[in-house]
N, C-alpha and C. Protein backbone atom coordinates (compact mmCIF):
# COMPACT_ATOMS: atom_id res chain seq x y z
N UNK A 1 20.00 1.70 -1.23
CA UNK A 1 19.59 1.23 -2.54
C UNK A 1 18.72 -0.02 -2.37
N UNK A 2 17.77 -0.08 -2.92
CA UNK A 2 16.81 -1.01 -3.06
C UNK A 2 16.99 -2.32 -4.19
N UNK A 3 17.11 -3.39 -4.10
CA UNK A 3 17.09 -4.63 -4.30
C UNK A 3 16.54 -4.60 -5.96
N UNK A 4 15.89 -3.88 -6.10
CA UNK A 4 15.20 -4.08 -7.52
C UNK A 4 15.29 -2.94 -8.24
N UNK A 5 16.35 -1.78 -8.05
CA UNK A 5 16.88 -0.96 -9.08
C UNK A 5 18.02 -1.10 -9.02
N UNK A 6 18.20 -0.23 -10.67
CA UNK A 6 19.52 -0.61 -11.68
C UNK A 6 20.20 0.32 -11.51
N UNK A 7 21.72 0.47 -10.82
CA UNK A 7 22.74 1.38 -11.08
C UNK A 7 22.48 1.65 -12.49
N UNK A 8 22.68 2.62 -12.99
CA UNK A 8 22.59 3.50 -14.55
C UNK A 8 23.99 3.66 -15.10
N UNK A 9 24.95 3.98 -14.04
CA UNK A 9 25.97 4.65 -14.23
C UNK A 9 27.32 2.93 -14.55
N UNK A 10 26.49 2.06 -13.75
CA UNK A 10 27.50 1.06 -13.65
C UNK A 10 27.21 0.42 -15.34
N UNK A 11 25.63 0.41 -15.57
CA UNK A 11 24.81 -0.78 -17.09
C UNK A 11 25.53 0.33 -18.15
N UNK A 12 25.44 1.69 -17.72
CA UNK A 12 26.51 2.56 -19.02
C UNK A 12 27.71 1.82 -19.08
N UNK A 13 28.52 1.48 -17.71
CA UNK A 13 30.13 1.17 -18.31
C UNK A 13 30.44 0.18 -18.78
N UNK A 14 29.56 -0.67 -18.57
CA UNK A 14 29.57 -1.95 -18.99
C UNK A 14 28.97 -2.58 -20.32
N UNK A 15 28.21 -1.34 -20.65
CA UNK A 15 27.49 -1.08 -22.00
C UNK A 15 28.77 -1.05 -23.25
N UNK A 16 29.01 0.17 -22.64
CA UNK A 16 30.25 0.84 -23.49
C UNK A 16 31.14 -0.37 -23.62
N UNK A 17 31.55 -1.23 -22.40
CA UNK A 17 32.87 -1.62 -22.65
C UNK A 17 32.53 -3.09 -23.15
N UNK A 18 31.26 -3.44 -23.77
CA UNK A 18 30.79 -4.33 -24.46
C UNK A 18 30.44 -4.34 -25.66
N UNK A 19 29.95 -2.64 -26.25
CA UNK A 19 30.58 -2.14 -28.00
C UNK A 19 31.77 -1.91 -27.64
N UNK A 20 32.70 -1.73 -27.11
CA UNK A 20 34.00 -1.52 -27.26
C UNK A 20 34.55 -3.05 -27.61
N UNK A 21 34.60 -3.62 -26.88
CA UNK A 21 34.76 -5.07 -27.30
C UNK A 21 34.50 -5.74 -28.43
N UNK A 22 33.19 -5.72 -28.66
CA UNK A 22 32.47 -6.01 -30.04
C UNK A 22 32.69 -5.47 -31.39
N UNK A 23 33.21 -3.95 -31.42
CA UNK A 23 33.39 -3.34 -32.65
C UNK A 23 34.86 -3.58 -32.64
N UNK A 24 35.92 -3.88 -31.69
CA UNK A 24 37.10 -3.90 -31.97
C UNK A 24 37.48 -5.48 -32.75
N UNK A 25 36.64 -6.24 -32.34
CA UNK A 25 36.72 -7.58 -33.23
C UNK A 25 36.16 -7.69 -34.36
N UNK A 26 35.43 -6.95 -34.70
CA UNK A 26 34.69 -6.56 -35.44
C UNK A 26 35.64 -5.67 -36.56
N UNK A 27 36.24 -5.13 -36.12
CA UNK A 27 36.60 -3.89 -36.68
C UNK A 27 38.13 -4.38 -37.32
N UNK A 28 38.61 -5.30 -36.65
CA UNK A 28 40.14 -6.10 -36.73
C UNK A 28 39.74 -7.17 -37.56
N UNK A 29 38.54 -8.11 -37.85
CA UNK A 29 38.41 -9.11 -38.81
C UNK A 29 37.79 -8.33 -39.89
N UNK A 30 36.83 -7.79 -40.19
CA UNK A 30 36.39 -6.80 -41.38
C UNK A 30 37.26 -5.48 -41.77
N UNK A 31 38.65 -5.51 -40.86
CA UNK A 31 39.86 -4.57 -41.48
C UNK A 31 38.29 -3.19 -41.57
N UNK A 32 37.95 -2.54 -40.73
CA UNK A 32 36.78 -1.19 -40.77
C UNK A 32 37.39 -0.76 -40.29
N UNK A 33 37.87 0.74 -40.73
CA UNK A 33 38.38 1.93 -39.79
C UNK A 33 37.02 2.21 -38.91
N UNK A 34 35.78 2.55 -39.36
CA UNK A 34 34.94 2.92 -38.91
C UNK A 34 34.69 2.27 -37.40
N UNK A 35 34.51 1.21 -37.61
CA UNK A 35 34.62 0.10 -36.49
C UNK A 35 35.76 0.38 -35.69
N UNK A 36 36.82 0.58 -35.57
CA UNK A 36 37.71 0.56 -34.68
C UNK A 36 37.67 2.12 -33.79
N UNK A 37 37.21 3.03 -35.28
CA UNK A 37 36.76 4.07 -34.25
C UNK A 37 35.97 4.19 -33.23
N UNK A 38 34.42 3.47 -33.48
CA UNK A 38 33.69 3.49 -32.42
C UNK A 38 34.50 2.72 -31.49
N UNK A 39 34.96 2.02 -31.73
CA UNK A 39 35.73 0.95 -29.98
C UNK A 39 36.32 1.80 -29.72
N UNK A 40 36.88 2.94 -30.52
CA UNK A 40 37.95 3.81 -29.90
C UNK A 40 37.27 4.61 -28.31
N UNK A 41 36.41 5.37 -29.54
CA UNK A 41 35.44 6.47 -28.72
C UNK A 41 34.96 5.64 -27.12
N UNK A 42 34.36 4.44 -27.79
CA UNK A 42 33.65 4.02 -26.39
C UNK A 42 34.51 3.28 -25.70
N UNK A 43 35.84 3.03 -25.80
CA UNK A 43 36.71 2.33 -24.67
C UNK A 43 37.96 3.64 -23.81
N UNK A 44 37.01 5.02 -24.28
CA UNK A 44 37.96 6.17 -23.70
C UNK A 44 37.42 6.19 -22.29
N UNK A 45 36.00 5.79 -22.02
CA UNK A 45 35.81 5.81 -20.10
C UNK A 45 36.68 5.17 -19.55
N UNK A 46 36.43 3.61 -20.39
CA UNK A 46 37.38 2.40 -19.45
C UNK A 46 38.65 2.77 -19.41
N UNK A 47 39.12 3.58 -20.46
CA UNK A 47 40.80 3.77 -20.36
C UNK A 47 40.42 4.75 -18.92
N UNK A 48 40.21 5.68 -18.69
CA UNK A 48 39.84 6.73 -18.12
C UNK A 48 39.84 6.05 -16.45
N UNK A 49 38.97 5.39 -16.46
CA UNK A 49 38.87 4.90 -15.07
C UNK A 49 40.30 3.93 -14.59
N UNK A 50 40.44 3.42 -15.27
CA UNK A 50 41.42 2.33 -15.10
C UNK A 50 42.90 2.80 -15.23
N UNK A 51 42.80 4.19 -15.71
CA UNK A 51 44.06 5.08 -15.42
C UNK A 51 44.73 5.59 -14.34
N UNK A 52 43.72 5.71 -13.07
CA UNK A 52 43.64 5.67 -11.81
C UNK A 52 44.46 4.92 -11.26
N UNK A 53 44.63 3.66 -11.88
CA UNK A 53 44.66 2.58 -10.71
C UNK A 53 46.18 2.26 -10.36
N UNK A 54 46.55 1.88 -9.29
CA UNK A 54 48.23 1.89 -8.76
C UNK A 54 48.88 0.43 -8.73
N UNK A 55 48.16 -0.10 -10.14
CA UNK A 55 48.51 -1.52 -9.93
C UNK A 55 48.52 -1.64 -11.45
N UNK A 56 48.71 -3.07 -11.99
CA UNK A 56 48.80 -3.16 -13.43
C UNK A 56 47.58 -2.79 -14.16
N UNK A 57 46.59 -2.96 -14.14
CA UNK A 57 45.43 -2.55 -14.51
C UNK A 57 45.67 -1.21 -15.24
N UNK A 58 46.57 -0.15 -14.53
CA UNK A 58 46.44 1.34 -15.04
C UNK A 58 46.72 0.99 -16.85
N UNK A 59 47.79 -0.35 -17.16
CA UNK A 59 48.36 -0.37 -18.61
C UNK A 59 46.72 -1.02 -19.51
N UNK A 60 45.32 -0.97 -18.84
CA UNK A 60 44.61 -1.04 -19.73
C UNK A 60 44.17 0.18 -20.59
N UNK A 61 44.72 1.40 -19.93
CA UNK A 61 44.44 3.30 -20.13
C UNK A 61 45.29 3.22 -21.77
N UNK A 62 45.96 1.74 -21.93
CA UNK A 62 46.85 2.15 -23.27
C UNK A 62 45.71 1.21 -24.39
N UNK A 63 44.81 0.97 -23.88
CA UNK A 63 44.39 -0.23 -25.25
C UNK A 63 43.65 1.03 -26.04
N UNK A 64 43.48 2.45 -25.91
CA UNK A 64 42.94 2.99 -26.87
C UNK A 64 43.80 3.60 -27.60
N UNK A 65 45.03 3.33 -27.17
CA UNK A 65 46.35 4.23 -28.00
C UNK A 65 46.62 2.52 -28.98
N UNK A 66 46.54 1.33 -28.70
CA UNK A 66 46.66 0.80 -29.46
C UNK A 66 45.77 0.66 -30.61
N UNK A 67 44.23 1.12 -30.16
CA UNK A 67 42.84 0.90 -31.11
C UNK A 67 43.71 1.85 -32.15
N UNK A 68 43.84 3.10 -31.97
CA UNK A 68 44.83 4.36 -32.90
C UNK A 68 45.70 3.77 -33.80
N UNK A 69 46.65 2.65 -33.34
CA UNK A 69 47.85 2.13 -33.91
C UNK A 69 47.42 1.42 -35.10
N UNK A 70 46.06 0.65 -34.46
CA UNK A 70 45.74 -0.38 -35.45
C UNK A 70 44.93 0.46 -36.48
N UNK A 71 43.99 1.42 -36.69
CA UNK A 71 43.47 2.91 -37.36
C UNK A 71 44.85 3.22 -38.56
N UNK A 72 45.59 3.74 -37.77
CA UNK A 72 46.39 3.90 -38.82
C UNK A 72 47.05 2.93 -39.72
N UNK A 73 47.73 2.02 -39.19
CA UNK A 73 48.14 0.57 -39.65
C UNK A 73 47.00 0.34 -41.16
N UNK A 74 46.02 -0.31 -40.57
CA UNK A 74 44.91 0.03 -41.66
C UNK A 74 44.86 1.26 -43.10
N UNK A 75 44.89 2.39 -42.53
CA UNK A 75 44.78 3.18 -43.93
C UNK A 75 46.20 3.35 -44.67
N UNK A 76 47.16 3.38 -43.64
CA UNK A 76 48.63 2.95 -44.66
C UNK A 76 48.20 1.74 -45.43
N UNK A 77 47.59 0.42 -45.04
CA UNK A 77 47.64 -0.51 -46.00
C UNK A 77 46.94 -0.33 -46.77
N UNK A 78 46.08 0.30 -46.75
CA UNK A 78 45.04 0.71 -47.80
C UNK A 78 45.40 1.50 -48.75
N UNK A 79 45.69 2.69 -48.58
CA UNK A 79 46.49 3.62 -49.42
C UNK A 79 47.68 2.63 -50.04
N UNK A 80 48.72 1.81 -49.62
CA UNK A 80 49.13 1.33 -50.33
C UNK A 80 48.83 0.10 -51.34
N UNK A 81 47.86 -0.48 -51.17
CA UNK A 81 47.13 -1.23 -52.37
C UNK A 81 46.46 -0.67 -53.38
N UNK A 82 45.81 0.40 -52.66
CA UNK A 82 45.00 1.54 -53.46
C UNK A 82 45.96 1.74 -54.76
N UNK A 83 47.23 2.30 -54.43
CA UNK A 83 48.18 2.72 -55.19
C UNK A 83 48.69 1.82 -56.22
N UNK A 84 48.81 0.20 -55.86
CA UNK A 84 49.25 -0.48 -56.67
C UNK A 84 48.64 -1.21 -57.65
């Protein structure tokens, strides 16, 4: 590899796991389902890769089951204000 090109595959994961980052704060202070979805979608590589791993790291494979938790959390509260 030559000095002055760009891994593609590495500026993707790091892409992703920088809207993943961004829409999940995003998505947790503006209470957006929408928003938490995209962090969802784009933090499924990083879960993915980091599921692999034989050390603590593998428990980052759960931050998209928590993005889910907080998804739902959200439209229960919603639906219940909605209601009242």
């Amino acid at each position: 590899m030559r000095i002055g090109t760009i891994n593609w595959i590495v500026f993707l994961w790091q892409l992703s796991m920088a809207v993943a980052i961004l829409t999940l704060f995003y998505g947790l202070l503006a209470k957006s389902r929408i928003s938490l979805s995209v962090s969802f979608v784009t933090s499924l590589p990083i879960a993915y890769y980091f599921f692999g791993a034989n050390n603590l790291l593998k428990l980052v494979a759960l931050a998209p089951i928590a993005i889910i938790v907080a998804i739902i959390f959200l439209r229960k509260k919603r639906s219940r204000t909605a209601d009242s």
